[in-house]
Protein backbone atom coordinates (compact mmCIF):
# COMPACT_ATOMS: atom_id res chain seq x y z
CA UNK A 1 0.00 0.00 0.00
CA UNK A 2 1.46 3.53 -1.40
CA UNK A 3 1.78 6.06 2.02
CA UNK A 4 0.70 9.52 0.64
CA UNK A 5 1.65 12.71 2.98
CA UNK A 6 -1.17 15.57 2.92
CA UNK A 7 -0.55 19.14 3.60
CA UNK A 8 -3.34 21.25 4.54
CA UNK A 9 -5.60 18.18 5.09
CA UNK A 10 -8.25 19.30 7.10
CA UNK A 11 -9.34 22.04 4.94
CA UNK A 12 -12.01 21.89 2.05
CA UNK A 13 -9.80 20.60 -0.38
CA UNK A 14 -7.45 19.11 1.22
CA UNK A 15 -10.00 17.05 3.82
CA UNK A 16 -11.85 15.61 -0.17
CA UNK A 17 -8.39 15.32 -1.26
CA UNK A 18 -7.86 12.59 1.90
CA UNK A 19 -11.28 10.79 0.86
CA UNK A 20 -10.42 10.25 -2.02
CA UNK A 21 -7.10 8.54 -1.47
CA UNK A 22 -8.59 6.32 1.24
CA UNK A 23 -11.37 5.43 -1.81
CA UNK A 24 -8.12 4.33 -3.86
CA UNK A 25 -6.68 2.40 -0.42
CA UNK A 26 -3.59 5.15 -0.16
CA UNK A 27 -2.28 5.19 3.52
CA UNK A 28 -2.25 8.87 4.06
CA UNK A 29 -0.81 10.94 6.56
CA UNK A 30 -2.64 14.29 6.88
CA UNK A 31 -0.90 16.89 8.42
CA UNK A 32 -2.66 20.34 9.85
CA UNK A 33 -2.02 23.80 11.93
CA UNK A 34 -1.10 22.80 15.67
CA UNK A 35 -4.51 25.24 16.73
CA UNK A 36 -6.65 23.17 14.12
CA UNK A 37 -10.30 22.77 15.39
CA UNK A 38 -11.40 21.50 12.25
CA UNK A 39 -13.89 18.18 12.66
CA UNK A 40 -13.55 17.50 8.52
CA UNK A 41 -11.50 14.39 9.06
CA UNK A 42 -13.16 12.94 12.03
CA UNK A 43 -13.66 9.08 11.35
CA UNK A 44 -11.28 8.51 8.98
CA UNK A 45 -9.03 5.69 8.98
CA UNK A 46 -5.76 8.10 8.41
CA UNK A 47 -3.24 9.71 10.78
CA UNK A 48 -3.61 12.99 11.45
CA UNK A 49 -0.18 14.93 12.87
CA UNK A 50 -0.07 18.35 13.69
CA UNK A 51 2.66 20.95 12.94
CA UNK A 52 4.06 23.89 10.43
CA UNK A 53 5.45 23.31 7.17
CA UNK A 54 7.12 25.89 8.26
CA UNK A 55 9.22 23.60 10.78
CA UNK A 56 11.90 22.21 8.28
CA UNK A 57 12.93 19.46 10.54
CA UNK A 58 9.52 18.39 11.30
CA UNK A 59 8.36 17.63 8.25
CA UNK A 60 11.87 15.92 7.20
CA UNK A 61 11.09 13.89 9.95
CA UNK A 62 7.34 13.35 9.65
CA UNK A 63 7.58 12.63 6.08
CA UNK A 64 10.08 9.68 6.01
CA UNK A 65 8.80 6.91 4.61
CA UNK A 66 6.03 8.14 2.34
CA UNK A 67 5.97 7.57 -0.99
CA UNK A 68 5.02 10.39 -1.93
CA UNK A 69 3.17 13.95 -0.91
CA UNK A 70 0.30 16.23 -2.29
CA UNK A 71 0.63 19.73 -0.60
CA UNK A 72 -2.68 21.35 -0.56
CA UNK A 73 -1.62 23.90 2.38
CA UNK A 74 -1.42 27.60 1.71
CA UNK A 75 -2.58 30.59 3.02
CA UNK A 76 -4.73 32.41 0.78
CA UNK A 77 -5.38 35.93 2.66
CA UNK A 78 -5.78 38.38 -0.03
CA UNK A 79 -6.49 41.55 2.62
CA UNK A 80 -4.24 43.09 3.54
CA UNK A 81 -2.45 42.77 -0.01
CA UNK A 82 0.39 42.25 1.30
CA UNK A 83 1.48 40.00 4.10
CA UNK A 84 4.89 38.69 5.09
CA UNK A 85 3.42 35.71 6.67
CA UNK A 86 1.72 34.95 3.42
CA UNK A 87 4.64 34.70 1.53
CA UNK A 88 6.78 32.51 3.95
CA UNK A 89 3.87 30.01 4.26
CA UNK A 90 3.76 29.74 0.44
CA UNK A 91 7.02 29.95 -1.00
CA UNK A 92 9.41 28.77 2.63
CA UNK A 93 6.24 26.37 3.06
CA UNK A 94 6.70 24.90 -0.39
CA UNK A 95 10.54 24.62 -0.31
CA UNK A 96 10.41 22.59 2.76
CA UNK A 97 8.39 19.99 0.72
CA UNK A 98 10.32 19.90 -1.95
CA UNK A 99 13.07 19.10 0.49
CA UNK A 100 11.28 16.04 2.35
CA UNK A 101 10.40 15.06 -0.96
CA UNK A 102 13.98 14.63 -2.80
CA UNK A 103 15.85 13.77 0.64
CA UNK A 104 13.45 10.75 1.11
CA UNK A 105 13.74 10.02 -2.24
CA UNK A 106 9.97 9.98 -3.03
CA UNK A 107 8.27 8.90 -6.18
CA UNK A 108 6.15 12.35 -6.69
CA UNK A 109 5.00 15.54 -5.59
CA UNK A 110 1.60 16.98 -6.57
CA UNK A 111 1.63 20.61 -5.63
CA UNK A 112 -1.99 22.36 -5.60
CA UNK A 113 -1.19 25.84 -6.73
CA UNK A 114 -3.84 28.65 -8.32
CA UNK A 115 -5.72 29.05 -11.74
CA UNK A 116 -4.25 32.69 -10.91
CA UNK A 117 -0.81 31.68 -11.71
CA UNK A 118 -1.97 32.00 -15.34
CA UNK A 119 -3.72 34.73 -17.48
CA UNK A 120 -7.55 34.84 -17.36
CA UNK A 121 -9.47 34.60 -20.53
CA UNK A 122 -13.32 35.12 -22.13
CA UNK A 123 -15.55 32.94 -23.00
CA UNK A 124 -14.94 33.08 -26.55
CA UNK A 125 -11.07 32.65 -25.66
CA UNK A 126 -10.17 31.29 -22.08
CA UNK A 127 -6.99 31.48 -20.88
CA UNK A 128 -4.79 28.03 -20.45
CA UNK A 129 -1.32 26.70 -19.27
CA UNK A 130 0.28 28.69 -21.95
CA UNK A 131 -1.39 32.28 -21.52
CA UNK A 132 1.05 33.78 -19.25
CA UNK A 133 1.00 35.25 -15.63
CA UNK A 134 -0.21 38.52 -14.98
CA UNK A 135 -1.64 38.70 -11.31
CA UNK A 136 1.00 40.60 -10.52
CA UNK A 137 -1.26 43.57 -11.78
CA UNK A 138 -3.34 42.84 -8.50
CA UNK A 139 -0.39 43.45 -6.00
CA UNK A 140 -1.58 40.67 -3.91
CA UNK A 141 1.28 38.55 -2.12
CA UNK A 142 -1.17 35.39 -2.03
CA UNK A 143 -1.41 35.83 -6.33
CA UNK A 144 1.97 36.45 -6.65
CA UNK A 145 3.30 33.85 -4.21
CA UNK A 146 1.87 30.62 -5.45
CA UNK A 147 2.89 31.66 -8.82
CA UNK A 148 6.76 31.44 -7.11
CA UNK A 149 6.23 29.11 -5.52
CA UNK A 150 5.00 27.14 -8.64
CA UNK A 151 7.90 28.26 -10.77
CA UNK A 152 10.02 27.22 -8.37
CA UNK A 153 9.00 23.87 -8.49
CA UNK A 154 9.00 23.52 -12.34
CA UNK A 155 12.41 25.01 -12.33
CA UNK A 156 13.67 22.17 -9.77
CA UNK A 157 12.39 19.57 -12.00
CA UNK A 158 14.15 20.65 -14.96
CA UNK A 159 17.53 21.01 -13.16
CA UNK A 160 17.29 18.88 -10.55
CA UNK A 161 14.59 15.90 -11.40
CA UNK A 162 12.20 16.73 -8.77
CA UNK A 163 9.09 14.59 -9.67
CA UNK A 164 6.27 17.12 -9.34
CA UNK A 165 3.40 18.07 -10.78
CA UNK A 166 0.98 21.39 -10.70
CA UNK A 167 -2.54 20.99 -9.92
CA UNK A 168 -4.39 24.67 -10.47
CA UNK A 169 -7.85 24.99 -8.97
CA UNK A 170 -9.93 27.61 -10.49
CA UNK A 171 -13.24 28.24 -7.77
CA UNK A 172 -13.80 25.78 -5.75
CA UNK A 173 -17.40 24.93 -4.20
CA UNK A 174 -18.35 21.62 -2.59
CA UNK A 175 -18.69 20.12 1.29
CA UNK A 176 -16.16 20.50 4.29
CA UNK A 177 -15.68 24.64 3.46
CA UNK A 178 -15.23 24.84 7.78
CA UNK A 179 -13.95 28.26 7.17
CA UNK A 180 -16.37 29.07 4.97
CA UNK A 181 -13.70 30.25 2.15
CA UNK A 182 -15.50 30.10 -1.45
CA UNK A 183 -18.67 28.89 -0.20
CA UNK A 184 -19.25 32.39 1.36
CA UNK A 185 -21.25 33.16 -1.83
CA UNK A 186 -23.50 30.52 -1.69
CA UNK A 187 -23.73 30.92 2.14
CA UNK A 188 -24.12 34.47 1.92
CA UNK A 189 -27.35 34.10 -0.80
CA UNK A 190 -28.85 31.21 1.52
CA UNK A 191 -28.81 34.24 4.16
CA UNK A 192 -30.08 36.34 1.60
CA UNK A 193 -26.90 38.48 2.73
CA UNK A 194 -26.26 39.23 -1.48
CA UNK A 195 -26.79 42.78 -2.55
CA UNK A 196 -26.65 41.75 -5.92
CA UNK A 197 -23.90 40.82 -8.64
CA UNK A 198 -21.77 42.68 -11.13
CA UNK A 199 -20.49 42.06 -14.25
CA UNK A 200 -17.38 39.56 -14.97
CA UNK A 201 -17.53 36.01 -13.79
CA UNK A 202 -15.18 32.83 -12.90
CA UNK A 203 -14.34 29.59 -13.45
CA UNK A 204 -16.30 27.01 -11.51
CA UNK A 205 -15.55 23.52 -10.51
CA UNK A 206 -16.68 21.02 -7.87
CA UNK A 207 -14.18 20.28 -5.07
CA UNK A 208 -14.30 16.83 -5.59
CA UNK A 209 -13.10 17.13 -8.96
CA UNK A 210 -10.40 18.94 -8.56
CA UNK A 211 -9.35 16.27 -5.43
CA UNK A 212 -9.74 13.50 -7.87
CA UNK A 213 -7.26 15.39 -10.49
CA UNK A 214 -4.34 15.48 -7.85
CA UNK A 215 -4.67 12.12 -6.80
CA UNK A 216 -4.70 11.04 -10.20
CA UNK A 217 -1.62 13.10 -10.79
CA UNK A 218 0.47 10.51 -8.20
CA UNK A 219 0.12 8.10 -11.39
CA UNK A 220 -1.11 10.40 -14.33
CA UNK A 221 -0.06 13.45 -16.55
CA UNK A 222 3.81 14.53 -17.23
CA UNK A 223 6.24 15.80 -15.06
CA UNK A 224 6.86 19.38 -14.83
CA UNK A 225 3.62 20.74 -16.62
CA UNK A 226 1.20 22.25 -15.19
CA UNK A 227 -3.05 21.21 -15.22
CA UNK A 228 -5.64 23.94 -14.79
CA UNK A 229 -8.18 22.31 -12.64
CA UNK A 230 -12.06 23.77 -13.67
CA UNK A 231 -15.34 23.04 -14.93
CA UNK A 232 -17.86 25.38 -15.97
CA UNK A 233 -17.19 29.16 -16.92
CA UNK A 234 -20.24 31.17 -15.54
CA UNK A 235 -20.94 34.49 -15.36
CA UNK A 236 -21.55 35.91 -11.62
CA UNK A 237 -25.15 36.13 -12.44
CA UNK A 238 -25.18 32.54 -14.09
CA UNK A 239 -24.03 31.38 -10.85
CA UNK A 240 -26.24 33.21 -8.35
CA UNK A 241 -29.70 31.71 -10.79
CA UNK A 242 -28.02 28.11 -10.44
CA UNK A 243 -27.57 28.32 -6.50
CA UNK A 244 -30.78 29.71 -6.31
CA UNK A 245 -32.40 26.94 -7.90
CA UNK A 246 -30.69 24.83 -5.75
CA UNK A 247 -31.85 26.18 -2.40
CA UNK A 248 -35.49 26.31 -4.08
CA UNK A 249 -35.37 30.46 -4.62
CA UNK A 250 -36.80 32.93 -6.37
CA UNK A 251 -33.94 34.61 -8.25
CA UNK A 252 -34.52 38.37 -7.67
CA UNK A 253 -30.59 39.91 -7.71
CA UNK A 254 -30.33 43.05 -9.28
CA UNK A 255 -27.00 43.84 -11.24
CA UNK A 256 -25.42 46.16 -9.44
CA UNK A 257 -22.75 49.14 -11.20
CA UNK A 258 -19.19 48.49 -10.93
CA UNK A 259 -18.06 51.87 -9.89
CA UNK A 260 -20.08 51.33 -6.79
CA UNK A 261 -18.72 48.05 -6.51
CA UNK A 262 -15.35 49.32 -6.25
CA UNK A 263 -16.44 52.43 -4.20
CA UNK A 264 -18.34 50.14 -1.52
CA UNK A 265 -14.70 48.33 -1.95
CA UNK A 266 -12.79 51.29 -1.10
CA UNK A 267 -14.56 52.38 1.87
CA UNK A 268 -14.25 48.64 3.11
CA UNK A 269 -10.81 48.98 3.13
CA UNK A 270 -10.30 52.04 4.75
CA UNK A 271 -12.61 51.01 7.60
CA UNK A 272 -10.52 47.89 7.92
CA UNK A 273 -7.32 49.27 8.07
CA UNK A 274 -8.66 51.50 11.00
CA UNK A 275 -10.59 48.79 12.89
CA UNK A 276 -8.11 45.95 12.10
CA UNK A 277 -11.18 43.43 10.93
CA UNK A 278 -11.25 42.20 7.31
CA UNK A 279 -13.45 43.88 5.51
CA UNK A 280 -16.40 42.39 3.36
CA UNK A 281 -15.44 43.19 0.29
CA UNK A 282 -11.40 44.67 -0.34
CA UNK A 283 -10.81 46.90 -2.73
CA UNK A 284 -8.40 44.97 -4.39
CA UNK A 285 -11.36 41.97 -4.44
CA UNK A 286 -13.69 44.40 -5.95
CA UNK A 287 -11.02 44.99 -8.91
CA UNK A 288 -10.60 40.98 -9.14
CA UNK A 289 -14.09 40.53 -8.94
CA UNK A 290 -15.04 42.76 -12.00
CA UNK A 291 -13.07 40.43 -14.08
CA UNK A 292 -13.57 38.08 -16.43
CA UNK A 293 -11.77 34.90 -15.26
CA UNK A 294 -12.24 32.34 -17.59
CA UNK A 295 -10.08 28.90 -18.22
CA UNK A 296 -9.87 25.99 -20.69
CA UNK A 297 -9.48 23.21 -18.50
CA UNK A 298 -9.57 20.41 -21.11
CA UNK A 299 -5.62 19.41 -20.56
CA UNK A 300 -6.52 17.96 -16.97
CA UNK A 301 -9.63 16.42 -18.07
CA UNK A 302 -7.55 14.62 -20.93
CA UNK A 303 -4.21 13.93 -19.15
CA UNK A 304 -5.40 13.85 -15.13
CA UNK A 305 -9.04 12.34 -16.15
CA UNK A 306 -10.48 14.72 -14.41
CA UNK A 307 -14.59 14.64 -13.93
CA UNK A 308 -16.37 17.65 -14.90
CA UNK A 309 -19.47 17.28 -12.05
CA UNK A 310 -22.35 19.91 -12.88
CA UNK A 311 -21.31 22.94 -10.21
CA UNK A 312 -24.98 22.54 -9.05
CA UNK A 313 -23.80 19.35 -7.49
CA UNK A 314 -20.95 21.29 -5.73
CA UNK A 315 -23.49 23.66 -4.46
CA UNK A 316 -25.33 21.14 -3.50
CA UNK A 317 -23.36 19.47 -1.05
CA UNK A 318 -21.72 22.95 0.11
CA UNK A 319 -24.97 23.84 1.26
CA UNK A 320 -25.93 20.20 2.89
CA UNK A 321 -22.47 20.61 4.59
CA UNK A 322 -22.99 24.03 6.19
CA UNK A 323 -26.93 22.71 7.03
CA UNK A 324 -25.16 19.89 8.72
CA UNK A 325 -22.83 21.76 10.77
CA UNK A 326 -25.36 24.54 11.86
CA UNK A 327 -23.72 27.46 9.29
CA UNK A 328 -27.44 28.06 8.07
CA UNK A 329 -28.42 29.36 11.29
């Protein structure tokens, strides 16, 4: 039996990410924060460690032995834009992998990075692997860090062998969101907390997907590349009418002018940097948000099999996880 080492395990991703390797009968090892009160692996036949990728010795030491290591963990605070704890997690974080991986000689390393690492598209003309990175534009250490940290990993394989391989997640939605993190929106509609929706729109994709990509990468796909990880392209509005008619709603959002968007943005952030709290809205999110971010995600369907799960599944079980774990109250 192949012993897998999870980063990040007990968070949405990385807690499907786990499920699905016990499915395939992996022995995994999930490792998350020390001050973890996530419940998303309870019952699991796994072993669950706690500690810092940040603590280079202890994950040299808890990694010995494994085969090899998907590394879902990352922190993805995009307010304030720029932290220095953001960038240590992601790039220091990601080094100290690749370190357990090529001093325990281990077969591969699947490293979850970003659909941001790589230039947005239209509809018409989505971006893919070879469009480019310009999130830099956004001056947002989280963008701009897991696109070092992913180049940093593709240039280690070509000079130094290191078996990896990029998984990219465009938006995620599905069960286990303990945070919430992406499933804010459909939260926030359930609560009928939604003002309304602007133009611009993203790529969507089940969780579970997405999980079943990078464990297919431990066996799948070429070494080195990269594999945008997505399903449906949707406009914001699309979106909002398909969660709706999930929860059994009347769709009544109005659209709602971007310059407000951005000004309700604005005066977010100045509150925030005066109170300390993270705002609602940044205005650097409102600038993202007003964006078309669309992907071709056909490359990790073809080479990573990757399903393509209707998003109103996703939604779906988002919504039956945060019922079940008393979010909708």
């Amino acid at each position: 039996m192949k012993k897998v080492f999870v980063t990040g395990a007990d968070g949405m991703l990385g807690s499907m990410i786990c499920r699905v390797l016990l499915k395939k009968e992996y022995e995994v090892t999930a490792l998350s924060l020390p001050n973890s009160q996530s419940t998303t692996l309870d019952g699991l036949e796994l072993r669950i460690i706690k500690g810092d990728i940040l603590d280079e010795d202890f994950i040299l030491e808890q990694s010995r032995g494994h085969d090899a290591v998907i590394h879902v963990a990352a922190m993805t605070n995009v307010w304030p834009r720029r932290i220095e704890k953001v960038k240590a997690v992601n790039i220091q974080g990601t080094m100290n992998i690749k370190n357990a991986v090529q001093v325990h000689g281990m077969e591969r390393m699947v490293f979850i990075g970003s659909a941001s690492s790589f230039k947005e598209g239209s509809k018409n003309k989505p971006g893919n692997e070879d469009s480019g990175f310009e999130g830099d534009r956004f001056g947002m250490d989280y963008i701009d860090s897991k696109y070092e940290a992913q180049q940093y990993l593709i240039k280690a394989h070509k000079e130094e062998h290191l078996p990896v391989i990029v998984v990219n997640p465009t938006f995620m939605i599905g069960p286990y969101d303990s945070g919430p993190s992406s499933g804010i929106m459909v939260l926030n509609l359930y609560k009928n907390k939604v003002p309304g929706y602007n133009t611009g729109g993203k790529n969507f994709v089940y969780s579970g997907d997405v999980a079943t990509a990078a464990v297919n990468a431990l066996t799948m796909g070429r070494l080195g590349e990269c594999y945008i990880a997505g399903n449906q392209n949707l406009e914001y509005k699309e979106f909002f009418e398909k969660t709706a008619e999930v929860m059994n709603k009347k769709f009544s959002l109005k659209k709602i002018p971007n310059s407000l968007v951005l000004a309700f943005g604005a005066l977010s952030s100045v509150v925030a940097r005066v109170t300390k709290k993270p705002p609602v809205l940044s205005y650097g999110m409102a600038e993202v948000a007003q964006i078309d971010q669309y992907f071709d995600c056909s490359k990790a369907v073809s080479e990573l099999e990757m399903p393509q799960t209707p998003i109103e599944e996703g939604i779906k079980e988002c919504l039956q996880w945060f019922k079940e774990n008393d979010y909708l109250e």
